[in-house]
C-alpha atoms as a PDB file:
ATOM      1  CA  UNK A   1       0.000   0.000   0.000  1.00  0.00           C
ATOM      2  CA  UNK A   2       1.257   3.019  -0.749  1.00  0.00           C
ATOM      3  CA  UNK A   3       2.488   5.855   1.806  1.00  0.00           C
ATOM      4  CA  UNK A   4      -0.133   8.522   0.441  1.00  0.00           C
ATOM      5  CA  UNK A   5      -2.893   5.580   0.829  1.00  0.00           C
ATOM      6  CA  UNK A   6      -2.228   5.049   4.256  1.00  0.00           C
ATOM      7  CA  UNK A   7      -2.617   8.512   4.925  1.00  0.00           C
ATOM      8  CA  UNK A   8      -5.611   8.891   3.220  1.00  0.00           C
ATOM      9  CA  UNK A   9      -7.229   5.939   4.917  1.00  0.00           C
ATOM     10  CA  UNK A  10      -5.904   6.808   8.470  1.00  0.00           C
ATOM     11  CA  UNK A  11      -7.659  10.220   8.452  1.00  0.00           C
ATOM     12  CA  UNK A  12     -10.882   8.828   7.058  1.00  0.00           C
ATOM     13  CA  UNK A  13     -10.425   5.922  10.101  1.00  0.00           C
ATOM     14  CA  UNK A  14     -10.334   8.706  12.700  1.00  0.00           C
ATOM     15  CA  UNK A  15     -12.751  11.236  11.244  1.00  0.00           C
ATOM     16  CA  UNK A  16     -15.113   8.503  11.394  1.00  0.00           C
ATOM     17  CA  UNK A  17     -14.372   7.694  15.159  1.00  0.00           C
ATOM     18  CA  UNK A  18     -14.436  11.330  15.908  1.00  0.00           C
ATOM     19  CA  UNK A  19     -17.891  11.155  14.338  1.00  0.00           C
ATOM     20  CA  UNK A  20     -19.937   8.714  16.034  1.00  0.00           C
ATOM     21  CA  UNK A  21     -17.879   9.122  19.440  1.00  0.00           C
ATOM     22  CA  UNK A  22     -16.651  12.456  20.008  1.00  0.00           C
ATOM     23  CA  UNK A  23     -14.895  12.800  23.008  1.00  0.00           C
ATOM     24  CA  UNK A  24     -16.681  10.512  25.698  1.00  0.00           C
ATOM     25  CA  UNK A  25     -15.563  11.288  29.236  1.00  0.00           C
ATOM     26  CA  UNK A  26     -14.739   7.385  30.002  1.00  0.00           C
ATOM     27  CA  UNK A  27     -12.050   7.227  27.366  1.00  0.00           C
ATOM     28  CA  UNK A  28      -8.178   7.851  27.788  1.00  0.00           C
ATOM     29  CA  UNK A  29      -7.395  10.759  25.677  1.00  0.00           C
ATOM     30  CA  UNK A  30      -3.674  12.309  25.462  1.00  0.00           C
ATOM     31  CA  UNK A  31      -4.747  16.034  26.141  1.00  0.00           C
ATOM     32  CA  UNK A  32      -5.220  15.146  29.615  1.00  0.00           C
ATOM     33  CA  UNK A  33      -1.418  13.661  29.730  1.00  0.00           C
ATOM     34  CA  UNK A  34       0.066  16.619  28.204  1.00  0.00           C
ATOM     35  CA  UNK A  35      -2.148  18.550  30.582  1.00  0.00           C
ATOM     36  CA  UNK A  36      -0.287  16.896  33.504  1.00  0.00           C
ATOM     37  CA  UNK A  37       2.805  16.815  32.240  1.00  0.00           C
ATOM     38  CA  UNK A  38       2.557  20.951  31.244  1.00  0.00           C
ATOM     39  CA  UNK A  39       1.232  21.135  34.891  1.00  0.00           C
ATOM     40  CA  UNK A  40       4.423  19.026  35.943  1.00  0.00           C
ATOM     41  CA  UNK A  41       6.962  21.026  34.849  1.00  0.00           C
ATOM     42  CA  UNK A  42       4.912  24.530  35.183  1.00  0.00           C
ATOM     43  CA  UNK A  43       5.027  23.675  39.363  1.00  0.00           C
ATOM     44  CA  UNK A  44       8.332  22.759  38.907  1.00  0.00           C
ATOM     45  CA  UNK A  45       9.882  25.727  36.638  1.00  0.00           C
ATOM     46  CA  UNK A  46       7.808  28.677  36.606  1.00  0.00           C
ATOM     47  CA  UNK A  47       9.442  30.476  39.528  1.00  0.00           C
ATOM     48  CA  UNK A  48      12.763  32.838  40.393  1.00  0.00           C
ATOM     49  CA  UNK A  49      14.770  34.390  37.585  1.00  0.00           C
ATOM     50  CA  UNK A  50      14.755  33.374  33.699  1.00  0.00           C
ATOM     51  CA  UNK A  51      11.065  32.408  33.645  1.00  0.00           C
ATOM     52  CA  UNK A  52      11.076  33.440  29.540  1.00  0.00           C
ATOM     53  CA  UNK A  53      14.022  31.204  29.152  1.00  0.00           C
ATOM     54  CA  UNK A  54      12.275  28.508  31.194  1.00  0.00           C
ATOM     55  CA  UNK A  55       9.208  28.868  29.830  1.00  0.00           C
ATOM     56  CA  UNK A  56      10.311  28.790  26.336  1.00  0.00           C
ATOM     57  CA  UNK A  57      12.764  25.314  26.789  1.00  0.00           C
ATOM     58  CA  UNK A  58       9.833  23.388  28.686  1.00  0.00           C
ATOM     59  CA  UNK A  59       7.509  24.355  25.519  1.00  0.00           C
ATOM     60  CA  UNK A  60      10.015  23.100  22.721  1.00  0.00           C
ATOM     61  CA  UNK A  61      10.609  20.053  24.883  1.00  0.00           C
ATOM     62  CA  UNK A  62       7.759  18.907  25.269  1.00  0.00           C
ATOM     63  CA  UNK A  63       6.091  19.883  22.080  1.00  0.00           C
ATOM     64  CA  UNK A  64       9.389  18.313  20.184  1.00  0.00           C
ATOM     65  CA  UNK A  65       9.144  15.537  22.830  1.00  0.00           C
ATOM     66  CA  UNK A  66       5.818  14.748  21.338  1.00  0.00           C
ATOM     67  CA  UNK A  67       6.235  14.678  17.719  1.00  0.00           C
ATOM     68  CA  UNK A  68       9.404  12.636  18.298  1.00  0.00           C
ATOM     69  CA  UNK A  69       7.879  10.163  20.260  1.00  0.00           C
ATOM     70  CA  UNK A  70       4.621   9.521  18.184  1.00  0.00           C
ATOM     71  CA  UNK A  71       6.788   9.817  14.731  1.00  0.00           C
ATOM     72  CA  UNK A  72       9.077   6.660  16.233  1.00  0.00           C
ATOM     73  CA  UNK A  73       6.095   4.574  17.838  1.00  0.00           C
ATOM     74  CA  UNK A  74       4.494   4.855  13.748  1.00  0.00           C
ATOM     75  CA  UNK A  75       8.034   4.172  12.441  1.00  0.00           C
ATOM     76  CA  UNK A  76       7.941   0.402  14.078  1.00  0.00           C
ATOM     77  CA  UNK A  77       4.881  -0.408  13.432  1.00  0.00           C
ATOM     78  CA  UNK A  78       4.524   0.970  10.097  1.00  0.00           C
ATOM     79  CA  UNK A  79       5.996  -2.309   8.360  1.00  0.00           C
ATOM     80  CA  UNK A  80       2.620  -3.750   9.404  1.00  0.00           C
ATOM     81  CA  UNK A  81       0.042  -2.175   7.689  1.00  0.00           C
ATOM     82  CA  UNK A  82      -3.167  -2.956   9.432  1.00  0.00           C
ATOM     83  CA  UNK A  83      -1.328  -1.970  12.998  1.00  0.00           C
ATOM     84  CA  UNK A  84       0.221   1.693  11.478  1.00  0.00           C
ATOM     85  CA  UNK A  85      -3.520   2.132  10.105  1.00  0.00           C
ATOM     86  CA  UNK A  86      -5.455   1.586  13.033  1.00  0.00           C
ATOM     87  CA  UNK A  87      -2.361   3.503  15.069  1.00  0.00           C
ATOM     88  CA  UNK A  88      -2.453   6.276  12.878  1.00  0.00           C
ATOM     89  CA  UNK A  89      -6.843   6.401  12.641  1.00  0.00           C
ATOM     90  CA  UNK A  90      -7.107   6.976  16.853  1.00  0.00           C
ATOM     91  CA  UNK A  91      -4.168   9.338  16.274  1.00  0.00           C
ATOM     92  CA  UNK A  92      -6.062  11.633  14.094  1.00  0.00           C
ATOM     93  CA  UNK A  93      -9.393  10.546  16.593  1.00  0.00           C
ATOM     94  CA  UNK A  94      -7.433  12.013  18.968  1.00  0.00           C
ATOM     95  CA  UNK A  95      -6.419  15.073  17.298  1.00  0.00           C
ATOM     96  CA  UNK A  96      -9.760  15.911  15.995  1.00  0.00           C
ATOM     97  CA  UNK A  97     -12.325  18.383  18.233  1.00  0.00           C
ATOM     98  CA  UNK A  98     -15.670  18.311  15.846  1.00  0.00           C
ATOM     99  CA  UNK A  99     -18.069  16.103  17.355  1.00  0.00           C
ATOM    100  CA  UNK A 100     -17.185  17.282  20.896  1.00  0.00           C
ATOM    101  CA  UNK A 101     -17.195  20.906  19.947  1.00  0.00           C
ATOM    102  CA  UNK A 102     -20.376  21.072  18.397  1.00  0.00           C
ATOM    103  CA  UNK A 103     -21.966  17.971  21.152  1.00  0.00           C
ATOM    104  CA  UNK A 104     -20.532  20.721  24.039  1.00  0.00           C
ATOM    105  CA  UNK A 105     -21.878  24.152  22.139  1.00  0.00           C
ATOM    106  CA  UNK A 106     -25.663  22.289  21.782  1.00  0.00           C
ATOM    107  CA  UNK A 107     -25.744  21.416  25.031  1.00  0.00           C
ATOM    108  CA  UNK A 108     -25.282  24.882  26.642  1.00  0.00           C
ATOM    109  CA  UNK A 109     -27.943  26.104  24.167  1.00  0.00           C
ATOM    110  CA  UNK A 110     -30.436  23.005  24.965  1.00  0.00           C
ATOM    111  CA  UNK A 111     -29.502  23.708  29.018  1.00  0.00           C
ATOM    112  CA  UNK A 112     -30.151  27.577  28.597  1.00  0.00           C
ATOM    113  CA  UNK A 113     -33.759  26.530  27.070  1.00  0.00           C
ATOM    114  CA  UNK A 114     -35.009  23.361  28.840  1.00  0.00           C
ATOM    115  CA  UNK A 115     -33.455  24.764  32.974  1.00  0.00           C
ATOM    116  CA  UNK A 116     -32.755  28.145  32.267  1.00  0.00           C
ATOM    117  CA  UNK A 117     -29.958  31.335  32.758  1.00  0.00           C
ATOM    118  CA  UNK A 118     -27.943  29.765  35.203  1.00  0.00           C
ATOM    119  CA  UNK A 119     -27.824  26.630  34.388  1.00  0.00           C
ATOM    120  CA  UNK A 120     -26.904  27.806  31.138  1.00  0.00           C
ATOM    121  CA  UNK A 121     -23.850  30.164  32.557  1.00  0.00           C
ATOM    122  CA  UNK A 122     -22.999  27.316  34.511  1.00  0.00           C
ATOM    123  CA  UNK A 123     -22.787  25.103  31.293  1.00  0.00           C
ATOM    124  CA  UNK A 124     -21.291  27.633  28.948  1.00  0.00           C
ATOM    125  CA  UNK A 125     -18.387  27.875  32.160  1.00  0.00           C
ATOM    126  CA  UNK A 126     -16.864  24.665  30.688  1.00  0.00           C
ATOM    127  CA  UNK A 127     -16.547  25.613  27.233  1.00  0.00           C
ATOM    128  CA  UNK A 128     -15.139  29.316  27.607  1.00  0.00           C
ATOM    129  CA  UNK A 129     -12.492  31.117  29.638  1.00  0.00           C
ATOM    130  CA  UNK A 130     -14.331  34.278  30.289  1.00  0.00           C
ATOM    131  CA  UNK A 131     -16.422  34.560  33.587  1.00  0.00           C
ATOM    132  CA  UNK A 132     -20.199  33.619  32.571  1.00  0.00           C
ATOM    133  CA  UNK A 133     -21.953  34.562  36.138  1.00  0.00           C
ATOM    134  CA  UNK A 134     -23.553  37.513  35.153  1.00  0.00           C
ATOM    135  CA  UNK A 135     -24.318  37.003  31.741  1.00  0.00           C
ATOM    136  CA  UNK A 136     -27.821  37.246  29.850  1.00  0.00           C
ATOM    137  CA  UNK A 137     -29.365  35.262  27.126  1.00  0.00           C
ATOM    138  CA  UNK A 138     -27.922  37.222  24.067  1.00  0.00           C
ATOM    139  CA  UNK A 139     -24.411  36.902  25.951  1.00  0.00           C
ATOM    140  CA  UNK A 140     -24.252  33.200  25.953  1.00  0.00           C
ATOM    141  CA  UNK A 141     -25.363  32.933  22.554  1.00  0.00           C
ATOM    142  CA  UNK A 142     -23.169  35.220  21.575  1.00  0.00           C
ATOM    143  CA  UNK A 143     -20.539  33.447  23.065  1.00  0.00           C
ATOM    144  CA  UNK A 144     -21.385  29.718  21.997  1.00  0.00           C
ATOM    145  CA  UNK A 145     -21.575  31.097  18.166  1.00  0.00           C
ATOM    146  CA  UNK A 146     -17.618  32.725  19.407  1.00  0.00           C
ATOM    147  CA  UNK A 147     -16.297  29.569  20.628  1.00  0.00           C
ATOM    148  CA  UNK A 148     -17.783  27.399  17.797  1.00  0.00           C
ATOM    149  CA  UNK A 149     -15.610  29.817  15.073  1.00  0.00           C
ATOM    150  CA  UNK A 150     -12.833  30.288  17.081  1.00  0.00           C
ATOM    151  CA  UNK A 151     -12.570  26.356  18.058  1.00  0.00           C
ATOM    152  CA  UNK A 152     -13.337  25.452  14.400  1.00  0.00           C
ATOM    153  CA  UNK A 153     -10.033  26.358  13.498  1.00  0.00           C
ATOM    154  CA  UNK A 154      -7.972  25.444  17.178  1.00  0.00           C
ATOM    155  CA  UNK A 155      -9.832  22.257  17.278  1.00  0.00           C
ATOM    156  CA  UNK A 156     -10.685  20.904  13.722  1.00  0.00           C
ATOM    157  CA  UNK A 157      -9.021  23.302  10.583  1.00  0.00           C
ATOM    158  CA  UNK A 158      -5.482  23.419  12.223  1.00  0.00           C
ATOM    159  CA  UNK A 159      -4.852  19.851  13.190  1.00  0.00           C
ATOM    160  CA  UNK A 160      -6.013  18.627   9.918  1.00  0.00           C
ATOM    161  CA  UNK A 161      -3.584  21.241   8.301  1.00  0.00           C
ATOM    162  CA  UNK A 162      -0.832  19.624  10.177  1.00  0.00           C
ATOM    163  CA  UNK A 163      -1.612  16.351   9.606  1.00  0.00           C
ATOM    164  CA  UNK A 164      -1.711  17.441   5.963  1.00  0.00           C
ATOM    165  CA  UNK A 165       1.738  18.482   6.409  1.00  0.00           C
ATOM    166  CA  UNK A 166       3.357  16.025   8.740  1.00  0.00           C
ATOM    167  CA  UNK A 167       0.617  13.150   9.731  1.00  0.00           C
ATOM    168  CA  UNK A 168      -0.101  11.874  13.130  1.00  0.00           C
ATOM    169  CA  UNK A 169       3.509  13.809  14.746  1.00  0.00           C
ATOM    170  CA  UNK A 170       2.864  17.069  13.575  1.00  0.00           C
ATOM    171  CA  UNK A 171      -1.132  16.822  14.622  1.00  0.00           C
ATOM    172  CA  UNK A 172      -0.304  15.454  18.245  1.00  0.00           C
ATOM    173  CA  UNK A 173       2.803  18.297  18.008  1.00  0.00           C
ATOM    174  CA  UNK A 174       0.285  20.888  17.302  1.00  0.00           C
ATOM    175  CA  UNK A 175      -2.279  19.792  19.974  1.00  0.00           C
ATOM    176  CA  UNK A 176       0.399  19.957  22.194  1.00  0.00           C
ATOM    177  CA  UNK A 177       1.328  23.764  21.628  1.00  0.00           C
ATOM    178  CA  UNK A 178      -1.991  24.157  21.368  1.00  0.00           C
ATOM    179  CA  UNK A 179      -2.874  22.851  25.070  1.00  0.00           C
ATOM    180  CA  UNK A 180       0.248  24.688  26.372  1.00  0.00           C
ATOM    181  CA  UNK A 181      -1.333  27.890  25.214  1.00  0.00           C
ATOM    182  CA  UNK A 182      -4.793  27.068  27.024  1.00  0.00           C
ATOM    183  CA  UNK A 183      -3.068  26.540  30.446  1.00  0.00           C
ATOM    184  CA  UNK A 184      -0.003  28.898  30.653  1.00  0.00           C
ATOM    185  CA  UNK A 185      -0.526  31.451  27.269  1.00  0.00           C
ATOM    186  CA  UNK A 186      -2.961  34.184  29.946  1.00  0.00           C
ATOM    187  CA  UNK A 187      -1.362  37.383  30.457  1.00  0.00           C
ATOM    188  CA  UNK A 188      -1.677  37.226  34.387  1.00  0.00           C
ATOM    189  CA  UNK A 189       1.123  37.797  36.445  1.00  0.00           C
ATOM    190  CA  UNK A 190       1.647  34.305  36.611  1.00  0.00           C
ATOM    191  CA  UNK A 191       1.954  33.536  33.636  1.00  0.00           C
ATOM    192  CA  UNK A 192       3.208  36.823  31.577  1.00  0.00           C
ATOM    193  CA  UNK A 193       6.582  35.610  31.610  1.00  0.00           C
ATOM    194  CA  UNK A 194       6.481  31.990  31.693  1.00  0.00           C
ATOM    195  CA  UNK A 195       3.980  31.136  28.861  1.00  0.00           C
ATOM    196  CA  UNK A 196       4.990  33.942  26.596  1.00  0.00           C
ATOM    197  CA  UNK A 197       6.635  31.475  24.542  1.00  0.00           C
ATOM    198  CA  UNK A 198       3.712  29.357  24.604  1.00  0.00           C
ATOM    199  CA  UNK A 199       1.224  32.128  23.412  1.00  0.00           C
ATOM    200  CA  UNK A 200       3.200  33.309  20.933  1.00  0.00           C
ATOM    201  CA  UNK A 201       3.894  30.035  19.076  1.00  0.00           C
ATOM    202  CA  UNK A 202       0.379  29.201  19.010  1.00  0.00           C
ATOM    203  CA  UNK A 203       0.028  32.230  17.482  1.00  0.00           C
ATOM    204  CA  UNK A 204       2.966  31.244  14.851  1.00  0.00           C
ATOM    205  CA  UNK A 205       1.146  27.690  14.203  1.00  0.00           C
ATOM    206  CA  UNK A 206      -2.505  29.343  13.842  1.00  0.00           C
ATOM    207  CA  UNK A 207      -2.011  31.469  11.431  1.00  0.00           C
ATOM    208  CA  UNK A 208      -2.426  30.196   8.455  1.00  0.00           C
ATOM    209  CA  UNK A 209      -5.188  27.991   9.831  1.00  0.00           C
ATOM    210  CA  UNK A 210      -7.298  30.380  11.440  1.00  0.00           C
ATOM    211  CA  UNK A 211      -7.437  32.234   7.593  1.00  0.00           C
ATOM    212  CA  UNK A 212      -8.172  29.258   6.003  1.00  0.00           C
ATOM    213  CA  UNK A 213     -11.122  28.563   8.393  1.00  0.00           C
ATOM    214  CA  UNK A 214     -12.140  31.900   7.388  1.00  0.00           C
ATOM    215  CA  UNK A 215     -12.310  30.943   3.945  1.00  0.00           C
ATOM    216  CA  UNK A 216     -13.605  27.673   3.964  1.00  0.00           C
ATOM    217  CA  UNK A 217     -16.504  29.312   5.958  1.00  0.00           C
ATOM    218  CA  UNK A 218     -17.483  32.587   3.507  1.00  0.00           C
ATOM    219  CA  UNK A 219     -17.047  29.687   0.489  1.00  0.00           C
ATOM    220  CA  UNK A 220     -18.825  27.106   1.525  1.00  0.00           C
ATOM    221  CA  UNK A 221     -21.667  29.600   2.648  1.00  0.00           C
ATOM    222  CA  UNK A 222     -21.054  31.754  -0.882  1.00  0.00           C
ATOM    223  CA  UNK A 223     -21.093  34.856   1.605  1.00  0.00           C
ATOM    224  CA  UNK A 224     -19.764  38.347   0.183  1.00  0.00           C
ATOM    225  CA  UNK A 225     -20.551  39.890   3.357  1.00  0.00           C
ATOM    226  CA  UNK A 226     -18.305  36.721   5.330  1.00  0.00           C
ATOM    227  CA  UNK A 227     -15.127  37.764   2.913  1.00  0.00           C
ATOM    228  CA  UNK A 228     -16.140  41.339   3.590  1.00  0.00           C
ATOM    229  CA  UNK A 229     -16.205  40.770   7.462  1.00  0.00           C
ATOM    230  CA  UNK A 230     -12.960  39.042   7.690  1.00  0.00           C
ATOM    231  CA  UNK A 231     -11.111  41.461   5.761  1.00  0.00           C
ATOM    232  CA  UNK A 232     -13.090  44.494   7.482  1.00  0.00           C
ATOM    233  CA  UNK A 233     -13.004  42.898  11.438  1.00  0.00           C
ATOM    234  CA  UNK A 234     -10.896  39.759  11.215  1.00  0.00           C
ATOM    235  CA  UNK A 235      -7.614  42.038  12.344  1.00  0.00           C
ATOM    236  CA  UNK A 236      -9.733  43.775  15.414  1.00  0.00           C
ATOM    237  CA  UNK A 237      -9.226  40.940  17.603  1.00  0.00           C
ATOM    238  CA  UNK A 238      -6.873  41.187  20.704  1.00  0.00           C
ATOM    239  CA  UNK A 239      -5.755  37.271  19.149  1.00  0.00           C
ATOM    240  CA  UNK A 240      -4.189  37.658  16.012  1.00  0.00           C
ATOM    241  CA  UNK A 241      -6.258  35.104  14.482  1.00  0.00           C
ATOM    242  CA  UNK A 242      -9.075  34.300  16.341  1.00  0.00           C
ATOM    243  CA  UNK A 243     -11.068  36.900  14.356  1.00  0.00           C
ATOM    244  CA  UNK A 244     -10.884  35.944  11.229  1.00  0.00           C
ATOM    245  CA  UNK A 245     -13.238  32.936  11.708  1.00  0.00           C
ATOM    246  CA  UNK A 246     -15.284  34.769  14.250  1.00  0.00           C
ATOM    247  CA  UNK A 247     -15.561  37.274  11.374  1.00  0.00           C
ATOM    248  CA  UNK A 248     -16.323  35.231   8.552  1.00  0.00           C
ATOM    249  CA  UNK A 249     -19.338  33.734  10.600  1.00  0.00           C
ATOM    250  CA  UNK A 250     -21.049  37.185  12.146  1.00  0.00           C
ATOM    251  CA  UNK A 251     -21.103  38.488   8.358  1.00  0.00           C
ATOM    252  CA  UNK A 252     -22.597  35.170   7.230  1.00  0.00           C
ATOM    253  CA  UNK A 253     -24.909  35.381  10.122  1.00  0.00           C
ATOM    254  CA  UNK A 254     -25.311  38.830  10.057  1.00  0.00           C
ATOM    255  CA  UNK A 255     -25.243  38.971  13.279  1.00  0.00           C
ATOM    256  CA  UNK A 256     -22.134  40.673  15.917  1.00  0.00           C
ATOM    257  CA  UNK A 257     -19.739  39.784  17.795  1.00  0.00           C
ATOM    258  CA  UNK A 258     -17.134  40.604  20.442  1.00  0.00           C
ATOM    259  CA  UNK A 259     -17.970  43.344  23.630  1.00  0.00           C
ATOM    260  CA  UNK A 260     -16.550  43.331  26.895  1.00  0.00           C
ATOM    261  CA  UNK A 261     -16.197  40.364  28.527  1.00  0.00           C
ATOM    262  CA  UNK A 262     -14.591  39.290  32.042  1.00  0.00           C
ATOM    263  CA  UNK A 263     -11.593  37.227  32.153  1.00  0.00           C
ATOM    264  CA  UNK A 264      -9.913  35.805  35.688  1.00  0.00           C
ATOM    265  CA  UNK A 265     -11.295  38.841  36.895  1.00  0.00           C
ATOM    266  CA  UNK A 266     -10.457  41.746  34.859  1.00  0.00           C
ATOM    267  CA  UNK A 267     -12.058  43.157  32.424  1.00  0.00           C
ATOM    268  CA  UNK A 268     -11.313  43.218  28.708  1.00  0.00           C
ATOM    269  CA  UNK A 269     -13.283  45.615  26.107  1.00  0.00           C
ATOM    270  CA  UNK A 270     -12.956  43.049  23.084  1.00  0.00           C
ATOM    271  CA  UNK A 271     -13.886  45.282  19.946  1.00  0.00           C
ATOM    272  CA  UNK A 272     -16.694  44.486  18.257  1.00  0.00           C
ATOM    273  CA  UNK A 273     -17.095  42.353  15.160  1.00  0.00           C
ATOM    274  CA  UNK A 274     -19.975  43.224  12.853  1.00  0.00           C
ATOM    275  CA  UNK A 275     -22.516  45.689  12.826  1.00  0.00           C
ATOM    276  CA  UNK A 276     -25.869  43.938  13.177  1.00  0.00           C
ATOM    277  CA  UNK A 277     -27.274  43.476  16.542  1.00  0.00           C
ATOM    278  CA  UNK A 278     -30.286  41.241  16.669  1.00  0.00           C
ATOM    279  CA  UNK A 279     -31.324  38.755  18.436  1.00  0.00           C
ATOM    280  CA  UNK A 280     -29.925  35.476  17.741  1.00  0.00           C
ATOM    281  CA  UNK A 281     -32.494  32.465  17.631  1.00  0.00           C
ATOM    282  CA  UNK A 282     -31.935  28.268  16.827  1.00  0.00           C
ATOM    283  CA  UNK A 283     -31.668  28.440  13.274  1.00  0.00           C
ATOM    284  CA  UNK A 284     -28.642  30.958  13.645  1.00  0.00           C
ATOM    285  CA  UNK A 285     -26.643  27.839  15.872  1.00  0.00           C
ATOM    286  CA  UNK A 286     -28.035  24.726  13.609  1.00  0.00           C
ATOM    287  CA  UNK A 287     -26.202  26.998  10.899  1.00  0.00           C
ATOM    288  CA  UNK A 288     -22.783  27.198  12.552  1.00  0.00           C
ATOM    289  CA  UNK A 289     -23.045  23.910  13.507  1.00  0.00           C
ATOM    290  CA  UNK A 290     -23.814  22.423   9.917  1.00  0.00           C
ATOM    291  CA  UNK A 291     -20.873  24.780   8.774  1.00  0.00           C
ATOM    292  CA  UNK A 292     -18.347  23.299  11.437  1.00  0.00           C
ATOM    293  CA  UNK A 293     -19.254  19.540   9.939  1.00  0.00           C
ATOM    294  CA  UNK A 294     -18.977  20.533   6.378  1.00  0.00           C
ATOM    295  CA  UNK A 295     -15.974  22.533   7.116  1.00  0.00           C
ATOM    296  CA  UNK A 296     -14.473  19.589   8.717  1.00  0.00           C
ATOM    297  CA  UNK A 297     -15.186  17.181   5.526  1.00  0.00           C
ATOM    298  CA  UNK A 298     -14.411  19.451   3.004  1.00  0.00           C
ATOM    299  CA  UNK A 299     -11.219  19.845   4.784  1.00  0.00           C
ATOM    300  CA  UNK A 300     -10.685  16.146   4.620  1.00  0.00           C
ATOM    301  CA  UNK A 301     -11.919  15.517   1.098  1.00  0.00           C
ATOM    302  CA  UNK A 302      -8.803  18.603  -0.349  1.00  0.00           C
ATOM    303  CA  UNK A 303      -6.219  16.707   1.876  1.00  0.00           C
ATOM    304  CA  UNK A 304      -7.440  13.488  -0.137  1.00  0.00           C
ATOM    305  CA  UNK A 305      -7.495  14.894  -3.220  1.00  0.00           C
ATOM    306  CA  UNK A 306      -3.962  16.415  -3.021  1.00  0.00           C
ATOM    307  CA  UNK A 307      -2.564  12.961  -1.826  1.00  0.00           C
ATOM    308  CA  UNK A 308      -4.094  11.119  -4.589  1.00  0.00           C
ATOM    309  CA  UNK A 309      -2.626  13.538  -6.791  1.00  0.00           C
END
């Protein structure tokens, strides 16, 4: 079989899993490893002089530790082909978000209907990293339609684009940068030094993905007034390239986004992205949803397409 072949058939493998199971709670998943081994080294590093430096070595370690690792487990076991496949398939399972992304964002909007406003804060809490104890209705939509952008590229558009450029390795290296950036990449005192690194390569890594989320979205949609959204907000964002795809889906939704928001306390004026304030109902979050799927496949089916070529 040949090298682009197993590719091709690894990714369909774990798109598939990611499909029909997501992210259940009772399954081992690496995230929570390299969470404990980021929280490891973070209690053992991030303290006295040279927490840049420090900061910086324990993020190329562990993120080159990572690709290194899962690159030299596929190496042995790629001279038999069924074991690499299936190897490879919960690799890319692994490093794919979409099922639990859009399973998590339904839920706080089924919660907020069926038990109300604070059990609907209380369920948006685990999705987000701004405070959600004193939002409204419109806020928590608001924020699900955010996070389901934003984590369309983090979660599904960027790992794919890795994988497309160095399989499993590079996907489980991104996710790795990727989770280092969730835990240490705030710009709190504890952590302004000491995840600099962190936040800034994720920034490195997501920027051509975040774009081509953007994209995907306004063509897939055939939206002049997505493209005309990300080019007019997408650079507004305090992240670099979270609002490009939070752009591209408040023009197709006509709808905006952005506001201040509370984070760990302290309060952040986020600009706004789009013009249109109305209120946002079901049909606007079955929308975003379908996009994130077809996002995800279409992403998959170019990937195919340029391996077969």
């Amino acid at each position: 079989m040949t090298p682009e072949l197993l590719i091709i058939i690894s990714l369909l493998i774990g798109f598939l899993l990611d499909t029909l199971l997501g992210d259940p709670l009772w399954l081992p998943h690496p995230i929570r490893l390299f969470g404990r081994a980021i929280f490891f080294f973070t209690e053992k590093l991030n303290s006295g002089q040279h927490r840049k430096m420090k900061g910086a070595a324990m993020a190329v370690g562990l993120i080159a530790s990572t690709f290194g690792v899962i690159w030299l487990l596929l190496l042995l076991v790629k001279p038999i082909e069924p074991l690499y496949i299936g190897l490879a398939g919960i690799g890319v399972f692994y490093g794919l978000a979409n099922r639990s992304l859009i399973s998590e964002a339904h839920k706080v909007i089924r919660v907020l209907e069926t038990q109300g406003l604070e059990a609907g804060r209380q369920q948006l809490s685990f999705i987000v990293g701004r405070e959600t104890r004193n939002l409204n209705g419109q806020q928590i939509r608001t924020a699900v339609l955010e996070t389901l952008a934003e984590n369309l590229s983090d979660g599904v558009i960027a790992p794919l684009f890795f994988y497309a450029l160095g399989g499993v390795p590079a996907m489980m290296a991104y996710k790795m940068a990727n989770t280092l950036d969730s835990m240490i990449g705030y710009k709190s005192e504890q952590f302004r030094q000491f995840g600099w690194f962190a936040a800034r390569f994720d920034d490195v890594l997501n920027f051509i993905p975040a774009r081509l989320t953007a994209l995907l979205m306004v063509v897939l949609t055939l939206s002049p007034r997505g493209l005309a959204y990300v080019f007019r907000y997408g650079h507004r964002h305090s992240s670099p390239n979270a609002g490009y795809p939070e752009a591209a889906l408040a023009g197709i939704l006509n709808c905006r986004f952005g506001g201040p928001n509370v984070y760990h306390g302290i309060s952040v004026e986020k600009p706004y992205i789009g013009k249109t304030t109305r209120h946002l109902t079901n049909k606007d979050f079955y929308k975003a949803y379908f996009l994130n799927f077809i996002s995800c496949l279409v992403m998959i089916g170019i990937i195919c397409v340029i391996r077969l070529i």
